[in-house]
Protein backbone atom coordinates (compact mmCIF):
# COMPACT_ATOMS: atom_id res chain seq x y z
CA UNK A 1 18.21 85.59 -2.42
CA UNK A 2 20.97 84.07 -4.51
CA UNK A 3 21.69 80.14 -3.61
CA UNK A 4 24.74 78.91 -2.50
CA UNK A 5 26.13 76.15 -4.80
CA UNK A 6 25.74 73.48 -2.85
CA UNK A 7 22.04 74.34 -2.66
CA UNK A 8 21.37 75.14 -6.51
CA UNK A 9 22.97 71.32 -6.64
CA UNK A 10 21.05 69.67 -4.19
CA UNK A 11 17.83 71.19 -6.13
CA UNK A 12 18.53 69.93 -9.23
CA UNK A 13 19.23 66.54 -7.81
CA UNK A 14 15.71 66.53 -6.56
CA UNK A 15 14.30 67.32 -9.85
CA UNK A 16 16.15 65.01 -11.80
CA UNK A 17 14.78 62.14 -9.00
CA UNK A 18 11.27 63.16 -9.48
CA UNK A 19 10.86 63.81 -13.31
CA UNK A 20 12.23 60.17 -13.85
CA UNK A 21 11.38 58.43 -10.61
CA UNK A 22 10.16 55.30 -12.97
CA UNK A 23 13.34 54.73 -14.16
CA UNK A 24 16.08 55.68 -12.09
CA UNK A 25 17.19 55.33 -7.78
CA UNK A 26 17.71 57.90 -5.68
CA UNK A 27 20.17 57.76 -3.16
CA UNK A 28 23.40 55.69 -2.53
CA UNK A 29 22.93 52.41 -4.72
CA UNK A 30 25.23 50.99 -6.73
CA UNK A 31 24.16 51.02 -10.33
CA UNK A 32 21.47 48.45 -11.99
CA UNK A 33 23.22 45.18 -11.90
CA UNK A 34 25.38 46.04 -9.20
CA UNK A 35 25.56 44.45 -5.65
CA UNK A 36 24.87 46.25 -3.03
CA UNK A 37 27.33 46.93 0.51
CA UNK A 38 26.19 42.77 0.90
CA UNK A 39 26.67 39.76 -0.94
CA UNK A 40 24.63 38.65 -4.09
CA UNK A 41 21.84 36.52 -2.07
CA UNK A 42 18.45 36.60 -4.25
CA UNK A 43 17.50 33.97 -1.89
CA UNK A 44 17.54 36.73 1.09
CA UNK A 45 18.57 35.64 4.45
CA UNK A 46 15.08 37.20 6.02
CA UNK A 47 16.79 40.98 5.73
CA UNK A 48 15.14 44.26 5.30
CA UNK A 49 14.80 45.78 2.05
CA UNK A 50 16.85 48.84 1.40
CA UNK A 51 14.79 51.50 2.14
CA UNK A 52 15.33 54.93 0.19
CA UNK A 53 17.60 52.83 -2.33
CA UNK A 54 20.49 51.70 0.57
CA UNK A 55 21.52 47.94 -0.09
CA UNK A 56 20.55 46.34 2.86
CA UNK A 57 23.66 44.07 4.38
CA UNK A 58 23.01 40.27 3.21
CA UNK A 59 19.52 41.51 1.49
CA UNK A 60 18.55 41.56 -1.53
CA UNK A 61 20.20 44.39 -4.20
CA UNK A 62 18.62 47.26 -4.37
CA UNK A 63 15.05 46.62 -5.59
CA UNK A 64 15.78 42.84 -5.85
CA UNK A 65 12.77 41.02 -5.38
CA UNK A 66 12.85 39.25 -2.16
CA UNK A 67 14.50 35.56 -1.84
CA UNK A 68 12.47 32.72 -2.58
CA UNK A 69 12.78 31.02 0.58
CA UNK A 70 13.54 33.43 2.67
CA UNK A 71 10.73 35.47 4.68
CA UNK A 72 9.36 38.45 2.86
CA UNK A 73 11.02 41.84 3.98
CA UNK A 74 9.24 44.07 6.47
CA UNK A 75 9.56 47.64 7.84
CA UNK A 76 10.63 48.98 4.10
CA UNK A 77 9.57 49.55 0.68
CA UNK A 78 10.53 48.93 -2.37
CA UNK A 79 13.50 51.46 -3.33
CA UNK A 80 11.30 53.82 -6.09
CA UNK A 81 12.69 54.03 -9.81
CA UNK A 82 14.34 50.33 -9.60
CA UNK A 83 14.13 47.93 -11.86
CA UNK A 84 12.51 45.10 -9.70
CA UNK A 85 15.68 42.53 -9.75
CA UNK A 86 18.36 44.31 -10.59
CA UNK A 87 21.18 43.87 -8.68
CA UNK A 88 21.24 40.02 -9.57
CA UNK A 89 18.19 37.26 -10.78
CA UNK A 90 16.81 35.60 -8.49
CA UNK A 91 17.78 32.59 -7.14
CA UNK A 92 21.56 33.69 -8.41
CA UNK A 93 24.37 32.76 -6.22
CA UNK A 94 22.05 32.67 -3.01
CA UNK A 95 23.41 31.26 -0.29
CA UNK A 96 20.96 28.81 1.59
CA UNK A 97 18.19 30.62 3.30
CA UNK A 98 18.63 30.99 6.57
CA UNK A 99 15.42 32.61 7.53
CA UNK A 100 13.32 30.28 5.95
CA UNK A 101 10.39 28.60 7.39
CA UNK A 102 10.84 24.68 8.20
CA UNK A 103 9.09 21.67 6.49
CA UNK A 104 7.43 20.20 8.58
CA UNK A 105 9.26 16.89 10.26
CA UNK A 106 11.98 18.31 7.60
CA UNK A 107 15.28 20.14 7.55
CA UNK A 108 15.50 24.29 6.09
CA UNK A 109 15.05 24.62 2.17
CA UNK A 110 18.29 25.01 0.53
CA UNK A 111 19.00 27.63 -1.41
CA UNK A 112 16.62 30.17 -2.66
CA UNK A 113 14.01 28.23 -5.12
CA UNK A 114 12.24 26.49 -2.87
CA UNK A 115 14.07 23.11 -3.26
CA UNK A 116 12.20 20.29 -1.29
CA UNK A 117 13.16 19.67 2.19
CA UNK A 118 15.42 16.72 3.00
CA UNK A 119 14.44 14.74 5.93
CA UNK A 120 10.21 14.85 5.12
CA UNK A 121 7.68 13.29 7.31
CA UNK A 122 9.00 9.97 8.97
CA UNK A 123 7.43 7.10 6.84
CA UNK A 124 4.76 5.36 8.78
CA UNK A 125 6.84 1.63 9.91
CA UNK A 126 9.63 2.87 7.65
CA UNK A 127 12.83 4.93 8.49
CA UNK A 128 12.88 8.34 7.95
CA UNK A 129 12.24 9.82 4.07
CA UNK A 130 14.11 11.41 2.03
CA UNK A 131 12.22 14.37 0.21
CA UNK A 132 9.31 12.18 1.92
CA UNK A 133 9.50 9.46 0.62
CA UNK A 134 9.40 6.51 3.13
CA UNK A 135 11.86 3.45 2.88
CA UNK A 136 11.02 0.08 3.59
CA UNK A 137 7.69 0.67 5.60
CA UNK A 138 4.22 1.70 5.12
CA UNK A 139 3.18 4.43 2.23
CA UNK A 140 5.10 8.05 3.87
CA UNK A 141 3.24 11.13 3.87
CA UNK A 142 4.89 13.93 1.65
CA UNK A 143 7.42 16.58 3.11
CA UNK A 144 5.88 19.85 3.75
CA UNK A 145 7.15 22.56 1.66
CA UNK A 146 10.50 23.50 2.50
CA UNK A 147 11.12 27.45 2.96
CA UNK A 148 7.93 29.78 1.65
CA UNK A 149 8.34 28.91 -2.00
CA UNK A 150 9.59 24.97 -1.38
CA UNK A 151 8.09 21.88 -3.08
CA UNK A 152 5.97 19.91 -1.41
CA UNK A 153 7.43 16.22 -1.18
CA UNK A 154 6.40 13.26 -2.63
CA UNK A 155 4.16 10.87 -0.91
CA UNK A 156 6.03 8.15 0.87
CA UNK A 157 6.23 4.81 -1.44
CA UNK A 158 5.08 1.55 0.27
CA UNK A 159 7.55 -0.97 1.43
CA UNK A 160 7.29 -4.42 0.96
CA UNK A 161 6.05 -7.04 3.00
CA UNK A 162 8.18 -8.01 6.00
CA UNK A 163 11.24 -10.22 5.52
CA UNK A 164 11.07 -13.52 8.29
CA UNK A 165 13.40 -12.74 11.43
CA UNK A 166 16.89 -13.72 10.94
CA UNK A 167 17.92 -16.99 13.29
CA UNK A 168 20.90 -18.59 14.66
CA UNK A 169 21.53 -22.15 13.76
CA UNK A 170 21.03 -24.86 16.41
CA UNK A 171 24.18 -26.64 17.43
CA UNK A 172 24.94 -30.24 18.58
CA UNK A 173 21.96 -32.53 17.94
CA UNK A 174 22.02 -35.87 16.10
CA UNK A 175 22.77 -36.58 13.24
CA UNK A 176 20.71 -39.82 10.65
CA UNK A 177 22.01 -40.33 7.45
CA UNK A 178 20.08 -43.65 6.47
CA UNK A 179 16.58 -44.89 6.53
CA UNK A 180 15.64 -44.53 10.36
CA UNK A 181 12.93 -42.88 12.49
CA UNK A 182 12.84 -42.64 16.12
CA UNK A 183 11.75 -40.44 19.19
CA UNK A 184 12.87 -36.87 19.80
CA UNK A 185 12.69 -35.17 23.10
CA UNK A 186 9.09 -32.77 24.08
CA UNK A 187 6.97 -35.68 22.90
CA UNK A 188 8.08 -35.27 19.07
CA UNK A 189 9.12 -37.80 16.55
CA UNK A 190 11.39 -37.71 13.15
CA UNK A 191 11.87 -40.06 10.18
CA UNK A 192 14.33 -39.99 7.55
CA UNK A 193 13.67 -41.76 4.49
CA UNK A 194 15.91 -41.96 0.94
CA UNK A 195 15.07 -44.01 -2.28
CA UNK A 196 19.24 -44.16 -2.15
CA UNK A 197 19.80 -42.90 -4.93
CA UNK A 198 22.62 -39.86 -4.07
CA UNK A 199 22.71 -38.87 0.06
CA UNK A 200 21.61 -37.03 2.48
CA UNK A 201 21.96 -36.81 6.41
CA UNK A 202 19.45 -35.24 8.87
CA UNK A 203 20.48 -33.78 12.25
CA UNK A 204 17.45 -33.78 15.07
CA UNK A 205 18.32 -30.97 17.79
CA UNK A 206 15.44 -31.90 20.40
CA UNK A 207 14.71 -28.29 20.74
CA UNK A 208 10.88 -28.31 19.12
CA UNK A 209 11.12 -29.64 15.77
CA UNK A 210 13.81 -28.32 14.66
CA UNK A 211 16.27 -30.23 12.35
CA UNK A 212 18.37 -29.45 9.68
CA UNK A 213 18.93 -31.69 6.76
CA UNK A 214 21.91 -31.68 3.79
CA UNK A 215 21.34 -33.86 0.66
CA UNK A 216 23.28 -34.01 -2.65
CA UNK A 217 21.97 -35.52 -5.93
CA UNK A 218 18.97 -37.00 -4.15
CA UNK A 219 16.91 -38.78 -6.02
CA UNK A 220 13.94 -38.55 -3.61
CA UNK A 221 14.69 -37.56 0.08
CA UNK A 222 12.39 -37.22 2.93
CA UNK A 223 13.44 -35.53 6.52
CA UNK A 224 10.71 -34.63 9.11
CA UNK A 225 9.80 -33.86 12.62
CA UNK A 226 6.40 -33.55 14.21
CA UNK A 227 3.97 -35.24 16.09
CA UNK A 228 3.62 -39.08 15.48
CA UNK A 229 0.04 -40.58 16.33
CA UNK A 230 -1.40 -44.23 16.42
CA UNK A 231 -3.71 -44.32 13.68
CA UNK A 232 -7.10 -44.87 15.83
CA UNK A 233 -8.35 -41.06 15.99
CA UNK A 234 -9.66 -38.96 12.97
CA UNK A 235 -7.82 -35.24 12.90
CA UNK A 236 -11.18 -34.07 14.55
CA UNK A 237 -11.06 -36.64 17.26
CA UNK A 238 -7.20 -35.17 18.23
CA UNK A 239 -7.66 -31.93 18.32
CA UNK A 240 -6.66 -28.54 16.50
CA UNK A 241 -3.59 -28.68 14.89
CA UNK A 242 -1.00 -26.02 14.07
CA UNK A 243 2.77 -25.50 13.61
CA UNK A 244 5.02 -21.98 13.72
CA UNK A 245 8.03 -22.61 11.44
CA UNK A 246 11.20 -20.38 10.31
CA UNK A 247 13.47 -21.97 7.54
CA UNK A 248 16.84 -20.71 5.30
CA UNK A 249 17.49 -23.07 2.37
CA UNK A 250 19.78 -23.13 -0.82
CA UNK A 251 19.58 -26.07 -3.30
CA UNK A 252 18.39 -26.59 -7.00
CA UNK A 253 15.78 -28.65 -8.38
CA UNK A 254 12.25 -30.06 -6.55
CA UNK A 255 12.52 -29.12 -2.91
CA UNK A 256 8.88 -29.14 -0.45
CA UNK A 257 8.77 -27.40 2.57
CA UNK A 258 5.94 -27.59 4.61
CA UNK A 259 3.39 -30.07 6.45
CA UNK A 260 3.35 -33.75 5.84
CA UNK A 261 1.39 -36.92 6.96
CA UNK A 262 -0.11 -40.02 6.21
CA UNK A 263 -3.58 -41.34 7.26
CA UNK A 264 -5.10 -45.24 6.99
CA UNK A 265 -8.34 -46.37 6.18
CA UNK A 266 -8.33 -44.51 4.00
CA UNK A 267 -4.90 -44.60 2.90
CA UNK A 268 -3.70 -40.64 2.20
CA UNK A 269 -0.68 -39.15 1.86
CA UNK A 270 -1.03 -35.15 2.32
CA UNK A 271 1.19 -31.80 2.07
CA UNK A 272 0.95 -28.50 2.68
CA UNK A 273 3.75 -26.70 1.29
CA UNK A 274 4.09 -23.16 2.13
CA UNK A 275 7.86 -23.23 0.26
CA UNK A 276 9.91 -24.48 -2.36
CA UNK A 277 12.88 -25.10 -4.81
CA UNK A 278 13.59 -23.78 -8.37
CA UNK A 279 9.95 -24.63 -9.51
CA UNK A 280 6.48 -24.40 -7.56
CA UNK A 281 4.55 -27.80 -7.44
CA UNK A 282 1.69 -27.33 -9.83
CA UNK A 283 -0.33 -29.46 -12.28
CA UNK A 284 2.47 -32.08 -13.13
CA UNK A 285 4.05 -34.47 -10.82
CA UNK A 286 7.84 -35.04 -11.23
CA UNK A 287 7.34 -37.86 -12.84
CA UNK A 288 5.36 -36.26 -15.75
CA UNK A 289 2.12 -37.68 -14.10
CA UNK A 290 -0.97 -35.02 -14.25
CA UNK A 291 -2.77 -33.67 -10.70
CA UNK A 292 -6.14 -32.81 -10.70
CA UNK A 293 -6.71 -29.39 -9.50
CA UNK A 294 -9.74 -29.19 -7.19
CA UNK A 295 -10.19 -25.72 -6.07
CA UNK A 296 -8.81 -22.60 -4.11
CA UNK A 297 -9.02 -22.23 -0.11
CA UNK A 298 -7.78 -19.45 2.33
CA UNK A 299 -5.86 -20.21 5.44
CA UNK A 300 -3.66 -17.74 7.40
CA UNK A 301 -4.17 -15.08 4.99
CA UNK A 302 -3.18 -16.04 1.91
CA UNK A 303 -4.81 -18.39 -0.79
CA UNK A 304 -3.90 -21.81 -1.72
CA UNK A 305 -3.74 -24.15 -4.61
CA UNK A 306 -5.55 -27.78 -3.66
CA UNK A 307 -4.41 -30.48 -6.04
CA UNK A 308 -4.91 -34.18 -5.83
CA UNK A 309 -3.21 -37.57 -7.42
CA UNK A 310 -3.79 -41.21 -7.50
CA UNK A 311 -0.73 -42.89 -6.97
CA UNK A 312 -0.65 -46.88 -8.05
CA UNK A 313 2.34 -49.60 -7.24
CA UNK A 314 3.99 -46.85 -5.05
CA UNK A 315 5.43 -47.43 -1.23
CA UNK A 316 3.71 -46.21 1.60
CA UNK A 317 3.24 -46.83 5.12
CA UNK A 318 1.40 -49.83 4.67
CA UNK A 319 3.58 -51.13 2.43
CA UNK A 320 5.43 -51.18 -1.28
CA UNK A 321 2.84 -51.23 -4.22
CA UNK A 322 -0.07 -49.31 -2.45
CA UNK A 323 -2.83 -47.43 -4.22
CA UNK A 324 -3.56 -44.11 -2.85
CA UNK A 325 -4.99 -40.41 -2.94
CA UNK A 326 -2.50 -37.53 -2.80
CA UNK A 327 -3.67 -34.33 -1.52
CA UNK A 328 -1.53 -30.76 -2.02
CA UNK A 329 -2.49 -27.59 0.00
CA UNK A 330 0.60 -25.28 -2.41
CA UNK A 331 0.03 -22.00 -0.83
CA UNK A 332 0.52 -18.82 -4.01
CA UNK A 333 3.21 -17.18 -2.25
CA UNK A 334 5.88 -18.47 -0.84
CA UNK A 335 7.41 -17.92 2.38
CA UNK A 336 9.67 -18.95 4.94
CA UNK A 337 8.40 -18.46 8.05
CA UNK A 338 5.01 -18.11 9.42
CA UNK A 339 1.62 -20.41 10.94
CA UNK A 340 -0.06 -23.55 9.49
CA UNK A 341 -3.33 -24.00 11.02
CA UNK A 342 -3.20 -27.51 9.97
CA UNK A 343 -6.69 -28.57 11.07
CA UNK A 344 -8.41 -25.63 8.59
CA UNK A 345 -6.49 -27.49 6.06
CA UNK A 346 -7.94 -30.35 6.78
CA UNK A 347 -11.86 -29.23 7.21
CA UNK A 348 -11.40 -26.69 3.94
CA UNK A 349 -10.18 -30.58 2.03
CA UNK A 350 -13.51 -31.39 2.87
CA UNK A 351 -15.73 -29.30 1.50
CA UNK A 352 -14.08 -29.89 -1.73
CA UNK A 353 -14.76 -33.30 -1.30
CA UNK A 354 -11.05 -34.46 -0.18
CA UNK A 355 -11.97 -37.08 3.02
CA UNK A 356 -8.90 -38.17 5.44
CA UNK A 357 -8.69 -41.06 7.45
CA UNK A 358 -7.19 -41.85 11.17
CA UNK A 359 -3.99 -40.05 11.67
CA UNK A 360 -0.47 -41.52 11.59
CA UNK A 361 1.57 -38.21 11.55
CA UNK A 362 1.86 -34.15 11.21
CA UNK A 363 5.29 -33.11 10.66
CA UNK A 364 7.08 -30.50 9.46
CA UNK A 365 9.09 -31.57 5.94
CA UNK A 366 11.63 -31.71 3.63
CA UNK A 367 11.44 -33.43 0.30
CA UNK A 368 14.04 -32.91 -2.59
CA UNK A 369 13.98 -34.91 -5.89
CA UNK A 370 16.87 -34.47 -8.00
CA UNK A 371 18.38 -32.01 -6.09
CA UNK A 372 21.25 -31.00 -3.83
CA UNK A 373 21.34 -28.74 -0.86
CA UNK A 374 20.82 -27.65 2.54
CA UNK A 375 17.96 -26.15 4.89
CA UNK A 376 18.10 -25.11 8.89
CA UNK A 377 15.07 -24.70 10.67
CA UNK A 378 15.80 -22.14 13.73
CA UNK A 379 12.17 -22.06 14.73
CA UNK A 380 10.01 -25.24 14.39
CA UNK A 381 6.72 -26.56 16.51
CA UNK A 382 4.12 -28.94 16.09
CA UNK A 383 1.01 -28.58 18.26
CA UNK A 384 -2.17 -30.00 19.12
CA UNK A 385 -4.78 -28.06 21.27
């Protein structure tokens, strides 16, 4: 029976699809490097395939492979006789993939690719990381991989160690600016003391210890608050000792922050700085003198430096030209805020061989030689228990 024309046409369509189904697409497609009915998106937006060759709207073009990122196709195959990515490379002009599977504690990949997924895994202590890395806390774990091809992130980087609390600066109070010490209110006493040379004024608040002291071209300057005792008990005999402290500074040259006292028979005079100025107190005195270094202890976490001097001809608080032991507790790290336990201090002095007498003070301190400045203390106690 003789075939229409339409029919002989239709027949030789089929046979051209089947003797070069490897290199050719049946069907509607455009041709090879031609979008499809939908826009360019190698990083597919979770559409189906075109199946028998059709472009599928927002897919991939015809036999594009699918979008990195974006869920793999279902429900069609592979159009036969494409060239797998034609109809654009991949990755090429895709918009961001919106059927993409979420990092985990992260936002959607971007873009096909697999970029890593902003917003990763909340830092442990820290605020949330970018690409997973935590800020200013504890070490982050990585982002999960954004989208089905995304990066993993990069583990979280540790923050630092805790900055002190910020405080407000005590008001009123009263103010010393000469040689004088005296009683403060809660059982506490202060002491200012200057060599003269340049000034300096203290101001006692009566709230704790607290004080706050301002001193230009001092040659050696002394303001403290603390607890004052009568010189007949040993540290052991009063108790356990301690002090909480939280300081701001600014000022140049030899500044001590810490702990200081004196004790009688036998005459000491003792420090335990836990702070300082421009330099940290070490092996030389500031008058070029030499300190012996007698060993290492640990109190409150963190490792200190015990030095000691003789001092000859020198005032104390038995009088000018007294000859005495110096003892230094310089802790390796400075800070400015934090505990003293006091009384280890003291016991951990004597197993090096450092021996204290009867008590006279424990305050907390200021000392600048040479220097100008200021410091507020906004949290400051003395204690015995």
């Amino acid at each position: 029976m003789r075939r229409s024309a339409p029919a002989r046409s239709l027949r030789r369509v089929l046979e051209v699809c089947l003797a070069a189904a490897t290199l050719t697409t049946c069907g509607n497609a455009g041709p090879a490097g031609t979008p499809g009915n939908g826009q360019p998106d190698a990083g597919g937006s979770g559409g189906v395939t075109g199946s028998g060759g059709a472009t599928a709207t927002g897919g991939s073009g015809s036999g594009g492979a699918t979008g990195a990122g974006g869920v793999t196709s279902t429900g069609g195959k592979t159009a036969s006789g494409g060239v797998v990515g034609s109809g654009g490379l991949t990755g090429s002009g895709g918009a961001a993939a919106s059927g993409g599977s979420k990092g985990s504690g992260g936002m959607t990949a971007a873009g096909s690719g697999g970029a890593i997924a902003s917003g990763g895994v909340t830092g442990n202590g820290g605020a949330t990381a970018s690409g997973g890395v935590a800020t200013g806390g504890a070490v982050g774990a990585g982002g999960a991989r954004g989208g089905s091809s995304g990066s993993a992130g990069s583990a979280g980087a540790g923050g630092g160690a805790s900055s002190c609390p910020p405080g407000t600066p005590l008001k009123g109070g009263t103010q010393y600016c000469s040689n004088s010490k005296g009683s403060s209110s809660g059982g506490y006493a202060y002491e200012l003391w200057s060599d003269g040379t340049g000034s300096g004024c203290m101001t006692v608040y009566g709230s704790g210890a607290a004080f706050s002291a301002t001193w230009t071209s001092a040659g050696d300057f002394l303001a403290r608050v603390g607890l004052a005792f009568d010189q007949t008990k040993t540290p052991t005999q009063i108790g356990t000792l301690s002090s909480d402290f939280a300081e701001t500074k600014t000022g140049d040259g030899l500044v001590y922050v810490g702990i200081y006292g004196w004790t009688v028979s036998p005459l000491r005079e003792y420090y335990i700085i836990d702070d300082w100025g421009s330099s940290k107190p070490a092996g030389t005195a500031s008058d070029g003198t030499p300190r012996t270094h007698v060993g290492t202890i640990t109190v409150d976490g963190d490792t200190y430096d015990v030095w000691k001097r003789t001092k000859t001809n020198a005032p104390a608080i038995t009088g000018d030209n007294q000859t005495f032991d110096q003892y230094f507790s310089v802790r390796q790290t400075a800070r400015q805020c934090g505990h003293i336990s006091i009384s280890e201090h003291f016991s951990q002095w004597t197993t090096l061989g450092l021996q204290l007498g009867k008590l006279e003070e424990a305050k907390l301190l200021l000392e600048a030689q040479s220097s100008t400045g200021k410091i507020d203390f906004t949290t400051a106690t003395v204690v015995v228990k």
